[in-house]
PDB file of N, CA and C in Angstrom:
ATOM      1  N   UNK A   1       0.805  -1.214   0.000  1.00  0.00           N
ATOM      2  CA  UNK A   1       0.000   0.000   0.000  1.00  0.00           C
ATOM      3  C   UNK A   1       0.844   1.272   0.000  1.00  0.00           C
ATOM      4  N   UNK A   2       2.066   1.134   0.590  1.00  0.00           N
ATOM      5  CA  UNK A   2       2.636   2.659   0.867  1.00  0.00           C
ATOM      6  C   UNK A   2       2.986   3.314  -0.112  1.00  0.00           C
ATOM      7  N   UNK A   3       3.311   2.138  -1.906  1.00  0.00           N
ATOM      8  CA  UNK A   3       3.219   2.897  -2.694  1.00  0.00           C
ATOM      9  C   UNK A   3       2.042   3.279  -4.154  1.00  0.00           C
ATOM     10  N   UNK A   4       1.742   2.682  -3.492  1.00  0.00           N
ATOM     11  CA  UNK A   4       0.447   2.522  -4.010  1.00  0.00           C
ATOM     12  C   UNK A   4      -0.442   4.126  -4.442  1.00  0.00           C
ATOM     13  N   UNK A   5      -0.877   4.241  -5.395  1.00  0.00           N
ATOM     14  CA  UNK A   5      -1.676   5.720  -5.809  1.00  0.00           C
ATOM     15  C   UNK A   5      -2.872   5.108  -5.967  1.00  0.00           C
ATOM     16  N   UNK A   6      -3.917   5.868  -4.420  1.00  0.00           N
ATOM     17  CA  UNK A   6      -5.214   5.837  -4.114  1.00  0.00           C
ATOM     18  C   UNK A   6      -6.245   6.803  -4.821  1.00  0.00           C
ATOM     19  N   UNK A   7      -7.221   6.559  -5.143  1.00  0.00           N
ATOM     20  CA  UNK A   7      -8.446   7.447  -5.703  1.00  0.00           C
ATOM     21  C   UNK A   7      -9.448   7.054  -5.023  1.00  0.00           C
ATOM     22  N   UNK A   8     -10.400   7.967  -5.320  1.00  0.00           N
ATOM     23  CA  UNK A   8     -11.437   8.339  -4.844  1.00  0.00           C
ATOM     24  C   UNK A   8     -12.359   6.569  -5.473  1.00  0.00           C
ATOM     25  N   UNK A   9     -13.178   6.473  -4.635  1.00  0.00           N
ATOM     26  CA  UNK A   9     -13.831   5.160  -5.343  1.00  0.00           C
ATOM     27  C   UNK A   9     -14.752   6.106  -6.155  1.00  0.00           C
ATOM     28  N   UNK A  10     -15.389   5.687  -7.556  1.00  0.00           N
ATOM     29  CA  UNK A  10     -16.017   6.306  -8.477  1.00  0.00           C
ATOM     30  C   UNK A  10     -17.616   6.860  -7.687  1.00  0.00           C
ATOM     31  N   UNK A  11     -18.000   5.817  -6.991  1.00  0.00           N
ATOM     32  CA  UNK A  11     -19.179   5.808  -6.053  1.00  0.00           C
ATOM     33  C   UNK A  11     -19.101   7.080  -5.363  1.00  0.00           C
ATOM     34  N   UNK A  12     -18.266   7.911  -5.015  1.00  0.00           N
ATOM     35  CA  UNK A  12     -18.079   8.914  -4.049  1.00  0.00           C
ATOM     36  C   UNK A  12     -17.791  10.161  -4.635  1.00  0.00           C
ATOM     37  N   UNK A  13     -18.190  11.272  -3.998  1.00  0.00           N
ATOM     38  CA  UNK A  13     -17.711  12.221  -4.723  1.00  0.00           C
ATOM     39  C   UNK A  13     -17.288  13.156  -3.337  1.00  0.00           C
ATOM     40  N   UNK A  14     -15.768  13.785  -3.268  1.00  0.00           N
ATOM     41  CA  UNK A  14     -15.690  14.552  -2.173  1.00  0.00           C
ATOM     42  C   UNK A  14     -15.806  15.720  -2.289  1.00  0.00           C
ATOM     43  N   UNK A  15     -16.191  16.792  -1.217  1.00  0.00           N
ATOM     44  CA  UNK A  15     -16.666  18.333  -1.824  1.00  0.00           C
ATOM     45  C   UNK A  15     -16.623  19.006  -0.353  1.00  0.00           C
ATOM     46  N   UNK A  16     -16.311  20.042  -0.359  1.00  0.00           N
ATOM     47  CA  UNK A  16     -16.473  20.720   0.630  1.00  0.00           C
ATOM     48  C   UNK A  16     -17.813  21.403   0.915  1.00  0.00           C
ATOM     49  N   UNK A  17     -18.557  21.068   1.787  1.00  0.00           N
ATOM     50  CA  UNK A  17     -19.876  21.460   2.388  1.00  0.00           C
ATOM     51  C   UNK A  17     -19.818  23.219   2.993  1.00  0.00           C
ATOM     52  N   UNK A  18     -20.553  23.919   2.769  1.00  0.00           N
ATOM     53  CA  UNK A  18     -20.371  24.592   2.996  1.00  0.00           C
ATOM     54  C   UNK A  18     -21.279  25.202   4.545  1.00  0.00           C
ATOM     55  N   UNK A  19     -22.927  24.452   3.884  1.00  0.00           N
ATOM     56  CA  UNK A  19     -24.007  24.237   4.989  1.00  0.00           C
ATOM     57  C   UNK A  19     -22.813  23.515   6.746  1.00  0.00           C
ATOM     58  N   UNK A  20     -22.199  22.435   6.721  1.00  0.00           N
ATOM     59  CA  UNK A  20     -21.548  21.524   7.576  1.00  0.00           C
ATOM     60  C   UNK A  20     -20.166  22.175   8.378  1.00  0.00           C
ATOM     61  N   UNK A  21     -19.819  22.935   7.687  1.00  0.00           N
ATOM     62  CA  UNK A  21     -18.345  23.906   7.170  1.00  0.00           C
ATOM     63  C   UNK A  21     -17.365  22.399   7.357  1.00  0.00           C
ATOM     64  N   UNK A  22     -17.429  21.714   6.300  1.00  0.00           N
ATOM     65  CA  UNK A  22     -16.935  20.507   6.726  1.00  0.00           C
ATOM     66  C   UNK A  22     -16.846  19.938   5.401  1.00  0.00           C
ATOM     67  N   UNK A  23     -15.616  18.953   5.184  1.00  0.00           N
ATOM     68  CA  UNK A  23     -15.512  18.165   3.657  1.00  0.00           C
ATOM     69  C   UNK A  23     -16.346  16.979   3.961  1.00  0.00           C
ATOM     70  N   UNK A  24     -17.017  16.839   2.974  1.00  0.00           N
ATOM     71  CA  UNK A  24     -18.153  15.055   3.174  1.00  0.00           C
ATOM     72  C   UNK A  24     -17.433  14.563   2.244  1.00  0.00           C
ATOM     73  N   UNK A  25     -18.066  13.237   2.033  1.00  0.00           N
ATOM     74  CA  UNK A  25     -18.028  12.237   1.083  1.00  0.00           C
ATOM     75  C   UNK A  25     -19.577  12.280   0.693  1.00  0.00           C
ATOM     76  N   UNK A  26     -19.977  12.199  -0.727  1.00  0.00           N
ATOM     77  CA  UNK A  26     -21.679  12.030  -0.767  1.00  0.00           C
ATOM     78  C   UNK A  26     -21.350  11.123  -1.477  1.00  0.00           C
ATOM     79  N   UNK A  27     -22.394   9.878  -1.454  1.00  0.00           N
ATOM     80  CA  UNK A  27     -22.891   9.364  -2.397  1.00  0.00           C
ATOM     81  C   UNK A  27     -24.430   8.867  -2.342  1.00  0.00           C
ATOM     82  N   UNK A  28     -24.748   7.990  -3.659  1.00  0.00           N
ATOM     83  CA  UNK A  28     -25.840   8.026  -4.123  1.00  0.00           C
ATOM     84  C   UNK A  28     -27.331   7.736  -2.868  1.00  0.00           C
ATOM     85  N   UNK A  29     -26.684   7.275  -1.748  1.00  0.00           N
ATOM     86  CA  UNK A  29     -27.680   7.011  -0.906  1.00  0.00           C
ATOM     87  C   UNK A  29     -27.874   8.180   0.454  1.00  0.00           C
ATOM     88  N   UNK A  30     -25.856   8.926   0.289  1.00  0.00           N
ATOM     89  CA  UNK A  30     -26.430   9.818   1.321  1.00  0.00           C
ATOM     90  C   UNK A  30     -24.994  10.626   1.698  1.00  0.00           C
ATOM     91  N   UNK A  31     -24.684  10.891   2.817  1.00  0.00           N
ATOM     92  CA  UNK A  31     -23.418  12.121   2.784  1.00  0.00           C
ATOM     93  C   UNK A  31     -22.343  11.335   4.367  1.00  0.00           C
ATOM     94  N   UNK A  32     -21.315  11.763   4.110  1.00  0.00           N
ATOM     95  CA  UNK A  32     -20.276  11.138   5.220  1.00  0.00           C
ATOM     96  C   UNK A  32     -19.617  12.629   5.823  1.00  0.00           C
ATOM     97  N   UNK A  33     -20.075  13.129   6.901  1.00  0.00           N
ATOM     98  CA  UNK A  33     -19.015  14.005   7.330  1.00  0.00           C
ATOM     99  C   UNK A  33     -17.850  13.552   7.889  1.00  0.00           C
ATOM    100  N   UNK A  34     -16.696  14.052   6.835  1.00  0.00           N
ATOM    101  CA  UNK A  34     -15.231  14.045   7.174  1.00  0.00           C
ATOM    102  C   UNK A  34     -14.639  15.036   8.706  1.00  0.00           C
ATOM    103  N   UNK A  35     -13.965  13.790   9.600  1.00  0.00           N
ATOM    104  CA  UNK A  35     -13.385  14.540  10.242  1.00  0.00           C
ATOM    105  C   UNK A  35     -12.145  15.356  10.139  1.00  0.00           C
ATOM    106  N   UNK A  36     -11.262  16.269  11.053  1.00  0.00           N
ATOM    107  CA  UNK A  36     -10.292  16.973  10.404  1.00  0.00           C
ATOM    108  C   UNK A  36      -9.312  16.057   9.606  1.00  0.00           C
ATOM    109  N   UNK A  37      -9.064  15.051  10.644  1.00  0.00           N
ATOM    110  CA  UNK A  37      -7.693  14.090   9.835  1.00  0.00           C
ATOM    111  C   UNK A  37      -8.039  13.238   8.518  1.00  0.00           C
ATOM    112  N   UNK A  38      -9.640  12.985   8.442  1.00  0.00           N
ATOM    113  CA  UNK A  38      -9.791  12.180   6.995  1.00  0.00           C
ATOM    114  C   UNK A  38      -9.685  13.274   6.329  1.00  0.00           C
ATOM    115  N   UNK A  39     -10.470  14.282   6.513  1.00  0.00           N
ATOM    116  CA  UNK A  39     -10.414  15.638   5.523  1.00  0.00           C
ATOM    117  C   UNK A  39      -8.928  15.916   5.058  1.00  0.00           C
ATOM    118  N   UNK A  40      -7.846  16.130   5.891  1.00  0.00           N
ATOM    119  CA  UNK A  40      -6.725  16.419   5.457  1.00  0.00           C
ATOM    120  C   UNK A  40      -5.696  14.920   4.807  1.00  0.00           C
ATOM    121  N   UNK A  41      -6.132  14.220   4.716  1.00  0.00           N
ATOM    122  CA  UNK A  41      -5.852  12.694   4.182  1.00  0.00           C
ATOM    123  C   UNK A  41      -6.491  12.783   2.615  1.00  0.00           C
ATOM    124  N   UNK A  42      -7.629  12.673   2.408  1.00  0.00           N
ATOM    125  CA  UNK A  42      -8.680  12.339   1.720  1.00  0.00           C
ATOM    126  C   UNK A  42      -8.439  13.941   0.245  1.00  0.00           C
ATOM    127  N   UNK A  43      -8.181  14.753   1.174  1.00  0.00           N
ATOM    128  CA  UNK A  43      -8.261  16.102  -0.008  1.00  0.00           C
ATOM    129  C   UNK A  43      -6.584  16.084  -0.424  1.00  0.00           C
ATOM    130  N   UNK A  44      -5.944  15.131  -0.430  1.00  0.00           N
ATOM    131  CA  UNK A  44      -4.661  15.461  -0.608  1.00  0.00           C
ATOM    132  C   UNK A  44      -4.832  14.417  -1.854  1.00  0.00           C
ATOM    133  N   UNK A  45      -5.500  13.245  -1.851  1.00  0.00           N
ATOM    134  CA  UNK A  45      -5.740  12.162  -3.139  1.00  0.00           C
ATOM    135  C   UNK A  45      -6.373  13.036  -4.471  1.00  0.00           C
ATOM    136  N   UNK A  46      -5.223  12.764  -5.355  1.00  0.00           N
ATOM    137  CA  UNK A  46      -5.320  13.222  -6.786  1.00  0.00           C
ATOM    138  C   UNK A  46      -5.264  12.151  -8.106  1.00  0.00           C
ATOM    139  N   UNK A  47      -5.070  10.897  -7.500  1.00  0.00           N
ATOM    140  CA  UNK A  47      -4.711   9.987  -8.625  1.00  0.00           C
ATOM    141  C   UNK A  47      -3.504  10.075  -8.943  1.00  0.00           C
ATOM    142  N   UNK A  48      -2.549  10.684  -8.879  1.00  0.00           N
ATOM    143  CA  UNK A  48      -1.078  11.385  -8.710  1.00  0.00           C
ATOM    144  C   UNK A  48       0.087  10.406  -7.697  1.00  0.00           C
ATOM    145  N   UNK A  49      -0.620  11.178  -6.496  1.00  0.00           N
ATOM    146  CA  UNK A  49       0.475  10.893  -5.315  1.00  0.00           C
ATOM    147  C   UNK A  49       0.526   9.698  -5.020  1.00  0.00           C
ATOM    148  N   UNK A  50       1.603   9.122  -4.815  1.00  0.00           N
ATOM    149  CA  UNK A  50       1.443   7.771  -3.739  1.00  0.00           C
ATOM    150  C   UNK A  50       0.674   8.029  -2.553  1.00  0.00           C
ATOM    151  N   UNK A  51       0.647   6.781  -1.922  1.00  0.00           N
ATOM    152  CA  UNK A  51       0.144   6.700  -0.060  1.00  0.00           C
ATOM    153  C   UNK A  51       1.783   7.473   0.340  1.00  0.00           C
ATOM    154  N   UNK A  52       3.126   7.199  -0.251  1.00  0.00           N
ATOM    155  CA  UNK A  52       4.384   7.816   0.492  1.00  0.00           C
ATOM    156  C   UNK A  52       4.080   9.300   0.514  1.00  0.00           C
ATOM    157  N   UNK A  53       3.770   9.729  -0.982  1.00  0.00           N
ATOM    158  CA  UNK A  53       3.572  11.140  -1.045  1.00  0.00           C
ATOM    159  C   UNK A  53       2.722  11.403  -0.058  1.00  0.00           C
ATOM    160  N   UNK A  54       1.750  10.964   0.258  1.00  0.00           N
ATOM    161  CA  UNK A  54       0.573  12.171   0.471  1.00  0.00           C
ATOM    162  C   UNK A  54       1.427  12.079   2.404  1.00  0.00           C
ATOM    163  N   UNK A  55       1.906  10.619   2.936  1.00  0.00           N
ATOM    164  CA  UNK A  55       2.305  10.270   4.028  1.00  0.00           C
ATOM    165  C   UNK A  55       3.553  11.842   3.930  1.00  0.00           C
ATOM    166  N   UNK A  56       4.770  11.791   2.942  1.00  0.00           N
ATOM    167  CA  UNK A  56       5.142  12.989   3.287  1.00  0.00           C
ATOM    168  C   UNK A  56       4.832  14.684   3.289  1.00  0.00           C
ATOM    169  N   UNK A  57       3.920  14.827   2.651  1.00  0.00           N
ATOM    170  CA  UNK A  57       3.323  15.878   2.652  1.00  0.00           C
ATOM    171  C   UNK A  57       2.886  16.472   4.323  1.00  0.00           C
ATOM    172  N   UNK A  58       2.269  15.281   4.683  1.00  0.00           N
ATOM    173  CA  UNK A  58       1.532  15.366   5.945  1.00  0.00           C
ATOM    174  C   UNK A  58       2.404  15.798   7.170  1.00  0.00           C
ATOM    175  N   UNK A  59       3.852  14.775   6.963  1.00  0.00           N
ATOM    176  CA  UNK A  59       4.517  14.941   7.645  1.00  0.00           C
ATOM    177  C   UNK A  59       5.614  16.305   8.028  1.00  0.00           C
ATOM    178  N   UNK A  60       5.641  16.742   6.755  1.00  0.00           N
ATOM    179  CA  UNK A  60       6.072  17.913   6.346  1.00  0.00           C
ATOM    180  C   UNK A  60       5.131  19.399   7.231  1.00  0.00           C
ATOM    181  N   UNK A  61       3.811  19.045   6.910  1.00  0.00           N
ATOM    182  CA  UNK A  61       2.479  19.884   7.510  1.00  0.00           C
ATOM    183  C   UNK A  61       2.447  19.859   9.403  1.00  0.00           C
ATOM    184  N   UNK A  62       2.837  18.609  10.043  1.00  0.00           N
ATOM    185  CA  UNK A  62       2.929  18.225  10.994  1.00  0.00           C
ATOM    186  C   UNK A  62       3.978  17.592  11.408  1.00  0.00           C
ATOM    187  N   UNK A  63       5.232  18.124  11.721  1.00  0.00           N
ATOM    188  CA  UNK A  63       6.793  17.233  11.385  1.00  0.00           C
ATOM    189  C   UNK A  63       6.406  16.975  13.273  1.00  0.00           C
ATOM    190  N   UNK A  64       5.533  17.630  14.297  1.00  0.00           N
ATOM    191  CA  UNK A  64       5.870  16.954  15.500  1.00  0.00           C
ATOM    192  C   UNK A  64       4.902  16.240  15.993  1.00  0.00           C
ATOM    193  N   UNK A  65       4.392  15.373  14.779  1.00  0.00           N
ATOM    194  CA  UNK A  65       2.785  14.489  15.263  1.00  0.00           C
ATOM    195  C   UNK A  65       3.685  12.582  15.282  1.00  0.00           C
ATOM    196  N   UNK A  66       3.097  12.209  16.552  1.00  0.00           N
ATOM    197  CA  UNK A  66       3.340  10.799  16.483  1.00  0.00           C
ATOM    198  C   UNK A  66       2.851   9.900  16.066  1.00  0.00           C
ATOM    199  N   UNK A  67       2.996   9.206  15.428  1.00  0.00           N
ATOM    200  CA  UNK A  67       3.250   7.743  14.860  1.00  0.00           C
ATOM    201  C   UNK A  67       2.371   7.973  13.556  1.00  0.00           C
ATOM    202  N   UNK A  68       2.452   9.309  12.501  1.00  0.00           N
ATOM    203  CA  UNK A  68       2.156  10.043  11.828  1.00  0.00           C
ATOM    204  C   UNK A  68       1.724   8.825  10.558  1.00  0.00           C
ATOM    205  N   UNK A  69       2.736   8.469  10.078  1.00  0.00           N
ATOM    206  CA  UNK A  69       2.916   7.332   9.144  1.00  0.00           C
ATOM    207  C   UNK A  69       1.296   5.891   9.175  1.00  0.00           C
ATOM    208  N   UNK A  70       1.706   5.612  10.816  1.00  0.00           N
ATOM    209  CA  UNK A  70       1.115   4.290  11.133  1.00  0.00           C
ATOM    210  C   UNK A  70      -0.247   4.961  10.851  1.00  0.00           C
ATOM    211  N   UNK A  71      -0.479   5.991  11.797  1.00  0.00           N
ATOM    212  CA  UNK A  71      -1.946   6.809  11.388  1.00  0.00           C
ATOM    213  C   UNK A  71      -2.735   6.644  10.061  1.00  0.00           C
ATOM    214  N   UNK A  72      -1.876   7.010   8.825  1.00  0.00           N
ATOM    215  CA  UNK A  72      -2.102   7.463   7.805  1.00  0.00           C
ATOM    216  C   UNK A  72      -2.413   5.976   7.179  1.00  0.00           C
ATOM    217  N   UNK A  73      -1.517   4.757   7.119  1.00  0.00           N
ATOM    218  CA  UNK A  73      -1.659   3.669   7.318  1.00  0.00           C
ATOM    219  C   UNK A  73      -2.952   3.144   7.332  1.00  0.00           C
ATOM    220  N   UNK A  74      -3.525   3.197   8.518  1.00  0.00           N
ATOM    221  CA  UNK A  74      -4.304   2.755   9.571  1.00  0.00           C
ATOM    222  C   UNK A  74      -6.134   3.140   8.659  1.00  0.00           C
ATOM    223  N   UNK A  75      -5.387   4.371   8.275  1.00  0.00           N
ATOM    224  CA  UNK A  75      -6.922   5.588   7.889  1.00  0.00           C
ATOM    225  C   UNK A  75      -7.114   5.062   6.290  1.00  0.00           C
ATOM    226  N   UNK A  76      -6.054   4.503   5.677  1.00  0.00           N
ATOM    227  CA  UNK A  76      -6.085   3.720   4.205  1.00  0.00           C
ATOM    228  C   UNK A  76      -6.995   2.732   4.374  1.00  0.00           C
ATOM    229  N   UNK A  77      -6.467   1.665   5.069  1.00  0.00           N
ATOM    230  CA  UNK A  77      -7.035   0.741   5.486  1.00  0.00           C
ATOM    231  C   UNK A  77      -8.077   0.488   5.332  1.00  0.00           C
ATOM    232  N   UNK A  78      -9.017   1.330   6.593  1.00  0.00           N
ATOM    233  CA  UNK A  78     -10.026   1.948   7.191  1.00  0.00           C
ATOM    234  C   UNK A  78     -10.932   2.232   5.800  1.00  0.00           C
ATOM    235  N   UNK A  79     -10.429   3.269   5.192  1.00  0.00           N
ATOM    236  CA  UNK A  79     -10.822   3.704   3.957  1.00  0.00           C
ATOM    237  C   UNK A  79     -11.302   2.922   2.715  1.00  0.00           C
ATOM    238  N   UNK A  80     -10.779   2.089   2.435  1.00  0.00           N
ATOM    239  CA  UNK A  80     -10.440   0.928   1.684  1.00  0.00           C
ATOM    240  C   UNK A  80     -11.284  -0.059   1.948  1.00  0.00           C
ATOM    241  N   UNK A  81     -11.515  -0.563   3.415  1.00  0.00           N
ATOM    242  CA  UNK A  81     -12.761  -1.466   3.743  1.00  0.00           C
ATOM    243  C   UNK A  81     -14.270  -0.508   3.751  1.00  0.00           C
ATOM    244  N   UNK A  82     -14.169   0.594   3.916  1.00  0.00           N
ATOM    245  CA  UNK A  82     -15.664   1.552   3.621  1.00  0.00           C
ATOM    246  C   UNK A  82     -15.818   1.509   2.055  1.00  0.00           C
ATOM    247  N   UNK A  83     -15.039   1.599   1.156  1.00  0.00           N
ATOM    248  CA  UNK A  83     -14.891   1.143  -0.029  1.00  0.00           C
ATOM    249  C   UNK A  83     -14.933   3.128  -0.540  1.00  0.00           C
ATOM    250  N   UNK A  84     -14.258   3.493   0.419  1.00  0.00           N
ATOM    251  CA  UNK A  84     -14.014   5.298  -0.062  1.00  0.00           C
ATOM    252  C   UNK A  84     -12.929   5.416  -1.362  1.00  0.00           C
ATOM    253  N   UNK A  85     -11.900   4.375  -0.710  1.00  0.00           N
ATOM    254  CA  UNK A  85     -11.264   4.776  -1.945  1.00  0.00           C
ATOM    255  C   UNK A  85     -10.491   2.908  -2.865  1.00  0.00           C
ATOM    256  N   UNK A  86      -9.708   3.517  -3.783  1.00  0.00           N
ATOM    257  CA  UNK A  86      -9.436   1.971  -4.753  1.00  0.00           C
ATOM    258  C   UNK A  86      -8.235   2.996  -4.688  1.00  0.00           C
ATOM    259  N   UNK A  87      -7.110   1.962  -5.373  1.00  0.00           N
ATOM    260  CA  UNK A  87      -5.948   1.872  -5.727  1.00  0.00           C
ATOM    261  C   UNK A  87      -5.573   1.789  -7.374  1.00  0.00           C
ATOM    262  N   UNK A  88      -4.928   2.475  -8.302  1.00  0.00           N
ATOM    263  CA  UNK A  88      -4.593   2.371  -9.270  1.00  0.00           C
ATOM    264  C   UNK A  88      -2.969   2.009  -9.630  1.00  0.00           C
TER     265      UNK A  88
END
């Protein structure tokens, strides 16, 4: 996975809410409010970056957060079994 370049699953569309002041996930049955750390995870996926990239970006954004990596890890995962995002 770490190098792996994640997308959005087609099912989903992410957007910043403005009603929520909050990034969701919507799809066809209904809406996911993103918390801060999926939000800043989730809006960094371009089809582009690896899981390393977006992992250093983050780290770069937050160089004194612990176990930063495993987190990010963890939230793929996570992500991946909700079926938010696929791998290309």
């Amino acid at each position: 996975m770490p190098g792996s370049i994640p997308v959005i699953n087609r099912m989903f569309r992410l957007q910043w809410e403005e009603a929520q002041a909050a990034w969701v996930l919507l799809y066809p049955e209904g809406m996911v409010q993103l918390n801060a750390s999926a939000a800043e995870i989730l809006t960094r996926i371009d089809g582009i970056k690896s899981v390393d990239d977006i992992q250093a970006e983050l780290n770069a954004k937050y160089p004194d957060a612990e176990d930063l990596e495993q987190d990010v890890n963890e939230f793929f995962t996570h992500a991946q079994t909700l079926n938010w995002i696929d791998y290309v």
